[in-house]
C-alpha atoms as a PDB file:
ATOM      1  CA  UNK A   1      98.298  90.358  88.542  1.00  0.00           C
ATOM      2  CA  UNK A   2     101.151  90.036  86.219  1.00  0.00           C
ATOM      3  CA  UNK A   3     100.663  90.451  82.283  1.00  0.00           C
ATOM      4  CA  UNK A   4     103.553  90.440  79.937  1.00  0.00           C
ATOM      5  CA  UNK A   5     103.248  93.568  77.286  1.00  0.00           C
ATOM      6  CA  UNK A   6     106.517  92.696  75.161  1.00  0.00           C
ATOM      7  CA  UNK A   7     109.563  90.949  75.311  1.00  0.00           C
ATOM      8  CA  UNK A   8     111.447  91.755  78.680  1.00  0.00           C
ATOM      9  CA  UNK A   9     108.680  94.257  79.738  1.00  0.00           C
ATOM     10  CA  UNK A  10     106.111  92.730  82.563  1.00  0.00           C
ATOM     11  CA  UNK A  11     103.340  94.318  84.656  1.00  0.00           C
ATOM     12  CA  UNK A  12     102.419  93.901  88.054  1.00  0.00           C
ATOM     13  CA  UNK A  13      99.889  95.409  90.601  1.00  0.00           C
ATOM     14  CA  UNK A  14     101.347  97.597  92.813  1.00  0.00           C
ATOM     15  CA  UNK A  15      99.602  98.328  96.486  1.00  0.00           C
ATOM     16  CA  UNK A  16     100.920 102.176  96.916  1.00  0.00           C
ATOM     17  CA  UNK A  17      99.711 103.276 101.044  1.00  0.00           C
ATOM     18  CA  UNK A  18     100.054 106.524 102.005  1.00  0.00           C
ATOM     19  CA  UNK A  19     100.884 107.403 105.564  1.00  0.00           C
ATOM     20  CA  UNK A  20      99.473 110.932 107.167  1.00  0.00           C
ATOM     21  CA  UNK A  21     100.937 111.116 109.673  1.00  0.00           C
ATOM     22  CA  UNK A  22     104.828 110.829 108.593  1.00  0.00           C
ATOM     23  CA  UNK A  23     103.829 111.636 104.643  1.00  0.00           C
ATOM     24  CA  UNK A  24     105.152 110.176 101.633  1.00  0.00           C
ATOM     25  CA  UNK A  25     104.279 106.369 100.457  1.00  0.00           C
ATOM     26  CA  UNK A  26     104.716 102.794 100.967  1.00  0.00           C
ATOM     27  CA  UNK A  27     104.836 100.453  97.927  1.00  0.00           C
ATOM     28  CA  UNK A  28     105.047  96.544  97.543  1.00  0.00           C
ATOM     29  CA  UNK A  29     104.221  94.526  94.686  1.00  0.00           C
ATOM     30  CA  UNK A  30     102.160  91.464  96.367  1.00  0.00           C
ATOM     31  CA  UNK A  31     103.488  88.970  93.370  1.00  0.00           C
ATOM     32  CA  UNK A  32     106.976  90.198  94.493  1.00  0.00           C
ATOM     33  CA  UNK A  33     107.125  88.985  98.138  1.00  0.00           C
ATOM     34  CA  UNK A  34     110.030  91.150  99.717  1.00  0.00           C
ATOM     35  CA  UNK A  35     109.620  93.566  97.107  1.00  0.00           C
ATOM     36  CA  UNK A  36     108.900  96.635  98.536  1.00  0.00           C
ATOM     37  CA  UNK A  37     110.035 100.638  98.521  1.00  0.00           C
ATOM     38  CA  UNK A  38     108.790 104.088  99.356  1.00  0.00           C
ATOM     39  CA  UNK A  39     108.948 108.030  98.417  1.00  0.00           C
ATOM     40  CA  UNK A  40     108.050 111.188  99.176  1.00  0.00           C
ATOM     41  CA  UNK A  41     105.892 111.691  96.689  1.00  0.00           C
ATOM     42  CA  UNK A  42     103.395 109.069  94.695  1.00  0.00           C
ATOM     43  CA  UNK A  43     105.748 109.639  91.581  1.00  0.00           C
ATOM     44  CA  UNK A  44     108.917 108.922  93.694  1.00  0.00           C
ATOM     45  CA  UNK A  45     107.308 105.909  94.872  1.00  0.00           C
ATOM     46  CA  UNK A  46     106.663 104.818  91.651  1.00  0.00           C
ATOM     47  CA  UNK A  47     109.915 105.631  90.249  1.00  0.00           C
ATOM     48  CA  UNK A  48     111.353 103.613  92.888  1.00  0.00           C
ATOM     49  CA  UNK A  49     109.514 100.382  92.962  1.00  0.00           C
ATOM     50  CA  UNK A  50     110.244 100.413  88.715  1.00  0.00           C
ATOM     51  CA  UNK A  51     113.302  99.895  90.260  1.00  0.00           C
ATOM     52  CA  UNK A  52     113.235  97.494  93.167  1.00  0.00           C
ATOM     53  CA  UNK A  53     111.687  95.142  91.059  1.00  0.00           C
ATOM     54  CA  UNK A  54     113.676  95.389  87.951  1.00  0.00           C
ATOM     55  CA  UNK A  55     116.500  94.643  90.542  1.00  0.00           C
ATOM     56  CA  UNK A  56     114.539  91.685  91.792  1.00  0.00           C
ATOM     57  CA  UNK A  57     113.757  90.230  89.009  1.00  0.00           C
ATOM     58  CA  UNK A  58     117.515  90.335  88.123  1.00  0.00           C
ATOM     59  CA  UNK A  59     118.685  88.989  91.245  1.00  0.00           C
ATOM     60  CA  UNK A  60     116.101  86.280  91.437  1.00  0.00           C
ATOM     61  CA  UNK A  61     116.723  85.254  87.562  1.00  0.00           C
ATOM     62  CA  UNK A  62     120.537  85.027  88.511  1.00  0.00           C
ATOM     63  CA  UNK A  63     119.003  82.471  90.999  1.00  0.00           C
ATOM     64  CA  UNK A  64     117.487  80.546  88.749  1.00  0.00           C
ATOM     65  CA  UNK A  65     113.795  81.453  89.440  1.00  0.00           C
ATOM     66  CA  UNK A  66     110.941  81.689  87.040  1.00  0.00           C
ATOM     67  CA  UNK A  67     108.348  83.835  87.158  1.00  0.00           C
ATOM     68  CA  UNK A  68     106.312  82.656  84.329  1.00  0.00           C
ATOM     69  CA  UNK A  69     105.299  79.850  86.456  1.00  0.00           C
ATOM     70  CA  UNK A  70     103.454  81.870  89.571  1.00  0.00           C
ATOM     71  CA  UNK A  71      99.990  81.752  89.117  1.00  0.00           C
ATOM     72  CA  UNK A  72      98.823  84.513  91.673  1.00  0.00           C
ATOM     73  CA  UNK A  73      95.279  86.004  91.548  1.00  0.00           C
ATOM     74  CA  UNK A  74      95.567  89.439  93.236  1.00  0.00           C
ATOM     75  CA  UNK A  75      92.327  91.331  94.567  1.00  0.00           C
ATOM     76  CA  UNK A  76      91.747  94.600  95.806  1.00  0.00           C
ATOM     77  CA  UNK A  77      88.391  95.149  97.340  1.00  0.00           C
ATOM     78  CA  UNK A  78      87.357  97.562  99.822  1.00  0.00           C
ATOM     79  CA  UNK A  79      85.787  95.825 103.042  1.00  0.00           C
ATOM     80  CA  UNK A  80      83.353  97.245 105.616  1.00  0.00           C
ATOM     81  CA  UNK A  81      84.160  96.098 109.522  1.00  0.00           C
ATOM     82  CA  UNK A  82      82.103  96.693 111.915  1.00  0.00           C
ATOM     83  CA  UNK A  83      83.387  98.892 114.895  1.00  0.00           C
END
């Protein structure tokens, strides 16, 4: 989900997972495909994917692409499987 606050200032969803086993987090912004980071810490995380995407964005405006255009419904639901 994507909703623009002010001029040159967007908001996405971002999917932070945390891993147990090695620590720290995994974060990817699904309207971002590629766009992706980490941290030790939820904050670094965060930190970090402000600034994978801003760098993103950049690259793929340089590119020509618009992002005003994708019209990407993201849901996040927790499912029950059977095991």
């Amino acid at each position: 989900m994507r909703k623009t606050l002010r001029h040159g200032v967007r908001q996405y969803t971002a999917v932070f997972e945390s891993d147990p086993d090695v620590g720290g987090y995994t974060v990817t912004i699904p309207d971002l495909p590629g766009c992706i980071s980490e941290g030790d810490t939820f904050e670094e995380a965060l930190k970090n994917i402000q600034e994978a995407a801003s760098l993103y964005l950049e690259v793929m405006t340089e590119k020509g692409r618009k992002f005003e255009d994708r019209k990407r419904n993201v849901i996040i639901a927790p499912v029950q499987v059977a095991v």
